[in-house]
C-alpha atoms as a PDB file:
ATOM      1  CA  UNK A   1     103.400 104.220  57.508  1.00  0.00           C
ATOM      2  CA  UNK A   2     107.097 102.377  56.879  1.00  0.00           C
ATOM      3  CA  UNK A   3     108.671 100.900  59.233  1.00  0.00           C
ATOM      4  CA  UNK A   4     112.229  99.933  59.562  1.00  0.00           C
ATOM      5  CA  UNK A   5     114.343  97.203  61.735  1.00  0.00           C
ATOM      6  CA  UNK A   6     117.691  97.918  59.966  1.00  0.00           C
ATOM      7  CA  UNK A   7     120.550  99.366  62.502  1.00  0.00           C
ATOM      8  CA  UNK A   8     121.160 102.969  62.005  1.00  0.00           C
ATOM      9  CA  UNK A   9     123.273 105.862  63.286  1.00  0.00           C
ATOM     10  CA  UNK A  10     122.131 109.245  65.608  1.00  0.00           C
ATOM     11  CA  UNK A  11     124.439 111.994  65.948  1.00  0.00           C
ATOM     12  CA  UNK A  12     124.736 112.259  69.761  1.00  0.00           C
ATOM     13  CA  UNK A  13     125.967 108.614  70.192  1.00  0.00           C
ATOM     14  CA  UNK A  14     129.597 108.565  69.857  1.00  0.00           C
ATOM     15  CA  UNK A  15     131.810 105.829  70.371  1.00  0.00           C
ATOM     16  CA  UNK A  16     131.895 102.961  72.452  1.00  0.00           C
ATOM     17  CA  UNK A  17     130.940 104.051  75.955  1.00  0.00           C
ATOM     18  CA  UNK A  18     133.948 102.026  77.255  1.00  0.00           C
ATOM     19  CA  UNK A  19     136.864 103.506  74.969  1.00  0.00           C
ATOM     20  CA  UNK A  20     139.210 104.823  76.520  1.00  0.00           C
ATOM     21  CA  UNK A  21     138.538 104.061  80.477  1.00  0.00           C
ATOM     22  CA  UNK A  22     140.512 100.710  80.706  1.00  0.00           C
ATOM     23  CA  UNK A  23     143.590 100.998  82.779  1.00  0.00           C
ATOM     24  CA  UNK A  24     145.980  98.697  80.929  1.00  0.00           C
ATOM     25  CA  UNK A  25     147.911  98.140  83.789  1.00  0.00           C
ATOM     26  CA  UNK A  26     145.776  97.133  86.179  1.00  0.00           C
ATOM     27  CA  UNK A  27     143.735  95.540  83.893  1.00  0.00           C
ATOM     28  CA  UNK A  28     140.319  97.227  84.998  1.00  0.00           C
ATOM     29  CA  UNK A  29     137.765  99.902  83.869  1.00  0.00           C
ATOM     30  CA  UNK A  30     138.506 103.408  85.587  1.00  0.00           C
ATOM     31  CA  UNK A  31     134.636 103.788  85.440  1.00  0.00           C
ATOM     32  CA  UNK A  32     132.070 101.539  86.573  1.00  0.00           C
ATOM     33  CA  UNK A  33     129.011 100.376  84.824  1.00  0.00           C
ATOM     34  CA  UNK A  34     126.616 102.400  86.800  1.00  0.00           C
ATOM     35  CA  UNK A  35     128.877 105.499  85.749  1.00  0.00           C
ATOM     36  CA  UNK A  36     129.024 104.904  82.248  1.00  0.00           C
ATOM     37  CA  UNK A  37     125.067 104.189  82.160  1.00  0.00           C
ATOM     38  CA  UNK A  38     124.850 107.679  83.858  1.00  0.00           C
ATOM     39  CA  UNK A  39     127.033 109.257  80.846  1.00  0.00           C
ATOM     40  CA  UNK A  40     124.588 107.090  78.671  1.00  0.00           C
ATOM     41  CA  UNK A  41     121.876 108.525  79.927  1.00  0.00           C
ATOM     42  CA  UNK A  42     122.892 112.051  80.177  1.00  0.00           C
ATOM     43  CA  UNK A  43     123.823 111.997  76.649  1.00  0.00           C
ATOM     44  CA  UNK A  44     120.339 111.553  75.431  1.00  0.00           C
ATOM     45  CA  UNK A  45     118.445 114.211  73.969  1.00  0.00           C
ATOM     46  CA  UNK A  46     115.844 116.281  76.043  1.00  0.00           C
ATOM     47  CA  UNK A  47     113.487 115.660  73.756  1.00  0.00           C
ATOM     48  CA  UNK A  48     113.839 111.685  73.875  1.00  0.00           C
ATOM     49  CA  UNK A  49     111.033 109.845  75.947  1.00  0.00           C
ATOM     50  CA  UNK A  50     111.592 107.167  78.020  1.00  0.00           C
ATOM     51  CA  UNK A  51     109.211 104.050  77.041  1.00  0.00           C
ATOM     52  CA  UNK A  52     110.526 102.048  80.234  1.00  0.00           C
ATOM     53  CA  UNK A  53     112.829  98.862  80.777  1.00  0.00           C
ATOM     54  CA  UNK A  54     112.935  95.476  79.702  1.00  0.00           C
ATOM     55  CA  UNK A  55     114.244  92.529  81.571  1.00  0.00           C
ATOM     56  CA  UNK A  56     114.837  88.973  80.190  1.00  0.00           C
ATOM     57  CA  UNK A  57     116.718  85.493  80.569  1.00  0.00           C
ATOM     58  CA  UNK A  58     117.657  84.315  77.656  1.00  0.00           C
ATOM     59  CA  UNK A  59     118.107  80.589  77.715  1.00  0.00           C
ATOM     60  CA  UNK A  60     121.037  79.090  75.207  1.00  0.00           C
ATOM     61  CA  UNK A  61     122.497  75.959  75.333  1.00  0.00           C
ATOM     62  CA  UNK A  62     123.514  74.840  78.979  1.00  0.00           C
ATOM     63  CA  UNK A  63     124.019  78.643  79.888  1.00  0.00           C
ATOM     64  CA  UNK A  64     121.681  81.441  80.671  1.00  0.00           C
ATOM     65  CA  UNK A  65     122.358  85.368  80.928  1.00  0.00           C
ATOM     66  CA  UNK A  66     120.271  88.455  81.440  1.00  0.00           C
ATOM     67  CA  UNK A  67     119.855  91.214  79.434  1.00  0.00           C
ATOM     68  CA  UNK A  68     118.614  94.894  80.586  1.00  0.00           C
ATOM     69  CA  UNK A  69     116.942  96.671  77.820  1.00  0.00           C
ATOM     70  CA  UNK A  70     116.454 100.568  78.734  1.00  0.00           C
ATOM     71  CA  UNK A  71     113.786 101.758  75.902  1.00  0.00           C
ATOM     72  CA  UNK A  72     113.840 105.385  74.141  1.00  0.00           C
ATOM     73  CA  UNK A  73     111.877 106.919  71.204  1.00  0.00           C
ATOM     74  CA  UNK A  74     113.544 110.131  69.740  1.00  0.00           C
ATOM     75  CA  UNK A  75     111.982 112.312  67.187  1.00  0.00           C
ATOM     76  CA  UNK A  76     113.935 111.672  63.960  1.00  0.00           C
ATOM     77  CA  UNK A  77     115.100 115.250  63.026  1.00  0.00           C
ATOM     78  CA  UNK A  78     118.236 113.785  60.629  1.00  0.00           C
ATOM     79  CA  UNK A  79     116.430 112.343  57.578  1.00  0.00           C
ATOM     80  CA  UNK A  80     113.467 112.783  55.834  1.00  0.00           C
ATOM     81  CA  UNK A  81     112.378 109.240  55.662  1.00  0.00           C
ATOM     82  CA  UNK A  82     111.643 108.950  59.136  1.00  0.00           C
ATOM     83  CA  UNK A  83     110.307 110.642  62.183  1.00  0.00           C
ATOM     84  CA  UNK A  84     110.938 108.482  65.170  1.00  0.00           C
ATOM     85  CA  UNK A  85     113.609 106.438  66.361  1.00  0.00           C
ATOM     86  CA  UNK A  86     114.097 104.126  68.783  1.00  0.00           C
ATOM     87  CA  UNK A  87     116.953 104.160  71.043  1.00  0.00           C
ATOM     88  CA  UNK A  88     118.242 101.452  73.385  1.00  0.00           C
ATOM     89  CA  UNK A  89     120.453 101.027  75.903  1.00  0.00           C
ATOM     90  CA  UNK A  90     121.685  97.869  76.758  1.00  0.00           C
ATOM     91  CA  UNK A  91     122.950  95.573  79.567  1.00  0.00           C
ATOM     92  CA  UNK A  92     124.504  91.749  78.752  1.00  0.00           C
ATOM     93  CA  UNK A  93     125.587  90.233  81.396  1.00  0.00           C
ATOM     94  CA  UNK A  94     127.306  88.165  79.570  1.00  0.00           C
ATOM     95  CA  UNK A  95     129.781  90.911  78.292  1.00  0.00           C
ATOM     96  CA  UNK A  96     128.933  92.410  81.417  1.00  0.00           C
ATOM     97  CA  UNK A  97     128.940  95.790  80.068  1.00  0.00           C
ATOM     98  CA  UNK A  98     126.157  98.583  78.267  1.00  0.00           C
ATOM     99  CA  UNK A  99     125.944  99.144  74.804  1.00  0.00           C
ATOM    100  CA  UNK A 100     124.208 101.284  72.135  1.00  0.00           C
ATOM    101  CA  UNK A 101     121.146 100.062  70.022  1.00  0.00           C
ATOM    102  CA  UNK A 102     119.404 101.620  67.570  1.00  0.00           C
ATOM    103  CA  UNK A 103     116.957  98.794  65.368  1.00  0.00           C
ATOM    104  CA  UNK A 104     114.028 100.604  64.734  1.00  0.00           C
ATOM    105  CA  UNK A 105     112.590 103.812  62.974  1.00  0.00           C
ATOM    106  CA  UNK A 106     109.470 104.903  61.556  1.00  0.00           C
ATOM    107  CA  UNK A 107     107.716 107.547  59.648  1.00  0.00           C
ATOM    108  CA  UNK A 108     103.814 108.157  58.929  1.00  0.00           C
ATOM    109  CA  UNK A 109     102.901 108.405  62.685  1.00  0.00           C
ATOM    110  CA  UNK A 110     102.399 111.596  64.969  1.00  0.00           C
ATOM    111  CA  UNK A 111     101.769 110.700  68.071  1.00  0.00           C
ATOM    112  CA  UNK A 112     104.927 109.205  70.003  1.00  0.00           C
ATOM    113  CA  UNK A 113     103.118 106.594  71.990  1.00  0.00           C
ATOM    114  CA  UNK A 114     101.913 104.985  68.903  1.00  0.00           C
ATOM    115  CA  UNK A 115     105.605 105.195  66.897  1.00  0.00           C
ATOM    116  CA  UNK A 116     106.493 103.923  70.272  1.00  0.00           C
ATOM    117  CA  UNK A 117     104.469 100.729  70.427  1.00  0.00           C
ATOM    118  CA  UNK A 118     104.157 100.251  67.041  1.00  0.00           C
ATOM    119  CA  UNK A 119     108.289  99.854  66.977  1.00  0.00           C
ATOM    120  CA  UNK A 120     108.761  98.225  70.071  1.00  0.00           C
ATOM    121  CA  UNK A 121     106.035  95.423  69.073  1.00  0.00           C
ATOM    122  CA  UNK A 122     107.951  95.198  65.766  1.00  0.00           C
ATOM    123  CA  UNK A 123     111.526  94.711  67.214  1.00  0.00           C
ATOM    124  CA  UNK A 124     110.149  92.463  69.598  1.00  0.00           C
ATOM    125  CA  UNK A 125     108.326  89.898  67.223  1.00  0.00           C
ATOM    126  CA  UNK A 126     111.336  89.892  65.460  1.00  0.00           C
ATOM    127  CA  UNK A 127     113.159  88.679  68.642  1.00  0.00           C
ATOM    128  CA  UNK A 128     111.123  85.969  68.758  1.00  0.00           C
ATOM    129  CA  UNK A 129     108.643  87.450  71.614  1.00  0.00           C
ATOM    130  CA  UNK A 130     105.355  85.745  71.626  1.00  0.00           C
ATOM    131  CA  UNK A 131     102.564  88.362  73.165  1.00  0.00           C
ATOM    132  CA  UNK A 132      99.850  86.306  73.003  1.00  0.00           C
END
């Protein structure tokens, strides 16, 4: 098995999910933020599972925010090294906006619930994430 935590690229996600919808003039988004997590969504493969969602306060100094975490795994099919990835989408509330993540990939592994776990456990221990 390997196992990777570096950031990567897929294909299907292009640019920011923001370019190009902020009215200069009026100083707003054209879209809002439940419309570009639909065009998020709807540009994930067919093939991608969805692992489920992830909610958490994170506590800095004298301020909190929220994060969203939506969790994918997508077969790997553009390099050898690797056959799953895992894809998230994310909501900050303190940039109050979704973004693209992709931290984890890993090869060895056949069933998808396993890559699954075995990557989500990883990324989160390396958030910190205590699942004792």
């Amino acid at each position: 098995m390997k196992l990777s935590l570096e950031p990567f690229d897929l294909e299907f996600i292009g640019a920011d999910p923001y370019e190009g919808i902020y009215d200069e003039e009026s100083g707003e988004y054209t879209s809002t933020n439940e419309e570009v997590l639909k065009q998020m969504m709807d540009s994930i493969p067919s093939e991608a599972i969805y692992l489920g969602c992830h909610n958490d306060e994170i506590l800095g100094f004298c301020i909190t925010w929220v994060q969203r975490i939506h969790i994918y795994i997508v077969p790997w099919n553009e390099s050898d090294d690797y056959d799953w990835a895992l894809l998230l989408i994310v909501w900050d509330d303190n940039w109050g906006k979704w973004e693209w993540r992709t931290e984890a990939r890993i090869s060895g592994i056949d069933c998808h619930k396993e890559a699954g776990k075995l990557m989500t456990k990883a990324l989160f221990e390396s958030w910190g994430y205590d699942f004792t």
